[in-house]
C-alpha atoms as a PDB file:
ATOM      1  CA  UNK A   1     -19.358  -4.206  30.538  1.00  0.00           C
ATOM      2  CA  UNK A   2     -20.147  -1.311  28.526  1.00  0.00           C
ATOM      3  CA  UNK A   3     -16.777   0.316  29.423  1.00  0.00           C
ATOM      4  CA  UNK A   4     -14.920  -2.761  28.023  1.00  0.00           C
ATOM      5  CA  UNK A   5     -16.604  -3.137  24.657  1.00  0.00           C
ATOM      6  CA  UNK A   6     -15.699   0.535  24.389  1.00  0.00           C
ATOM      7  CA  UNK A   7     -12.229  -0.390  24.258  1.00  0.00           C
ATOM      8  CA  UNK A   8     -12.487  -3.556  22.680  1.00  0.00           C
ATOM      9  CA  UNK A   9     -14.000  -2.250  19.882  1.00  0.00           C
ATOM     10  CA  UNK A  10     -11.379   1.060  19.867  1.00  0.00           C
ATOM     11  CA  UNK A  11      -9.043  -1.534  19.810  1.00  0.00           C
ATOM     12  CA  UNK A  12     -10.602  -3.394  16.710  1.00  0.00           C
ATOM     13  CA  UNK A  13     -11.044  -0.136  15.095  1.00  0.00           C
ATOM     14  CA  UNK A  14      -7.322   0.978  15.798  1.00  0.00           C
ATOM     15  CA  UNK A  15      -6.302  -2.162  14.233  1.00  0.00           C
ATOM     16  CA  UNK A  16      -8.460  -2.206  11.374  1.00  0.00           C
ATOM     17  CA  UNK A  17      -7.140   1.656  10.328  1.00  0.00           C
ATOM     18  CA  UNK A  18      -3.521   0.402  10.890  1.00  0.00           C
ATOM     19  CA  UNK A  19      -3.995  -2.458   8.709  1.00  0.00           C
ATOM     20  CA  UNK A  20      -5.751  -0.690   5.833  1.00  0.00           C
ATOM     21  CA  UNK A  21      -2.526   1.439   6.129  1.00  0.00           C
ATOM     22  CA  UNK A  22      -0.340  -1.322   5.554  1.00  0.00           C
ATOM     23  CA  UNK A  23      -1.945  -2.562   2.831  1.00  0.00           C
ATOM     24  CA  UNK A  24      -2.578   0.702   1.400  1.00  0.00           C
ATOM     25  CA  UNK A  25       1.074   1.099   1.218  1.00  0.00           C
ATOM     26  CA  UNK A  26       1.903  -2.350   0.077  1.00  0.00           C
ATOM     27  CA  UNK A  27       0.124  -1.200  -3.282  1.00  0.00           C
ATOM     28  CA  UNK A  28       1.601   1.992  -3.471  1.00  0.00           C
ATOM     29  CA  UNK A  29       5.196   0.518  -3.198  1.00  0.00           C
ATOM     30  CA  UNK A  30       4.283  -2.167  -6.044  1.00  0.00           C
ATOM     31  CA  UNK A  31       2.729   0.353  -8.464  1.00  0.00           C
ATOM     32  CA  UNK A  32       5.935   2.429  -8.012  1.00  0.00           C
ATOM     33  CA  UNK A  33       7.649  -0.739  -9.010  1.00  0.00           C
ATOM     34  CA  UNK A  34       5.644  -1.634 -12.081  1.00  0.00           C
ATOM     35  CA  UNK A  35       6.221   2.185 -13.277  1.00  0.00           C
ATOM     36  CA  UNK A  36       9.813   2.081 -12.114  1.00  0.00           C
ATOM     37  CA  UNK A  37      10.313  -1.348 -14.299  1.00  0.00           C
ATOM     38  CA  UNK A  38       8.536   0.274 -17.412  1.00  0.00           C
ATOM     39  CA  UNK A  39      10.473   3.522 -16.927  1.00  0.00           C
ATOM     40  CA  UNK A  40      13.639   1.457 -16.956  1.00  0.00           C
ATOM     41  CA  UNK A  41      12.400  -0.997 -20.116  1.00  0.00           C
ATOM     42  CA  UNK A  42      11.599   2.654 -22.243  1.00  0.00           C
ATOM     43  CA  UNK A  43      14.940   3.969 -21.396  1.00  0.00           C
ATOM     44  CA  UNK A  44      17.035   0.564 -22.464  1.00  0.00           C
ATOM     45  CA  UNK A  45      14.756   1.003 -25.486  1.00  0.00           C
ATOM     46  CA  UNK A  46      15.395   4.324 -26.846  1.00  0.00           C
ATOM     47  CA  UNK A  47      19.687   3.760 -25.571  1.00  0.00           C
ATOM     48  CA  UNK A  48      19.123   0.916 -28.342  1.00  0.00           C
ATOM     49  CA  UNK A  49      17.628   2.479 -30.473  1.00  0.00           C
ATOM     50  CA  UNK A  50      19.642   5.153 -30.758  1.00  0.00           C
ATOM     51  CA  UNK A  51      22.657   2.528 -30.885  1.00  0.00           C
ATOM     52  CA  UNK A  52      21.043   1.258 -33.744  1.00  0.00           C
ATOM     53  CA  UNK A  53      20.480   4.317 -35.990  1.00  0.00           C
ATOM     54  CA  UNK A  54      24.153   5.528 -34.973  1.00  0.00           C
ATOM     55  CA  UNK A  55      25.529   2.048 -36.540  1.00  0.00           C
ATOM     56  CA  UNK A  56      23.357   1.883 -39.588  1.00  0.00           C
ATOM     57  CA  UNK A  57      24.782   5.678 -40.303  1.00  0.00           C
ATOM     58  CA  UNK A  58      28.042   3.836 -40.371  1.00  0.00           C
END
């Protein structure tokens, strides 16, 4: 009996680490998003921006 809590709870344990993985990378890959998305808003805001000045000069 011993022997199979042993690996029952291995087994739990083993699962629990690969899930915390999972999620662990879950919320790396959507807080690479959210910067990605505001990297991509600042950019599209200084291209206008500069658009801008260039017409007002004209």
């Amino acid at each position: 009996n011993k022997s199979e809590f042993i690996i029952y709870s291995n087994i739990i344990y083993y699962l629990l680490i690969k899930n915390k993985r999972v999620i662990r990378s879950i919320f790396i890959l959507k807080v690479y998003s959210i910067i990605n998305s505001v990297n991509l808003a600042h950019a599209i805001l200084i291209t206008l921006r500069r658009i801008i000045n260039k017409l007002n000069f004209l």
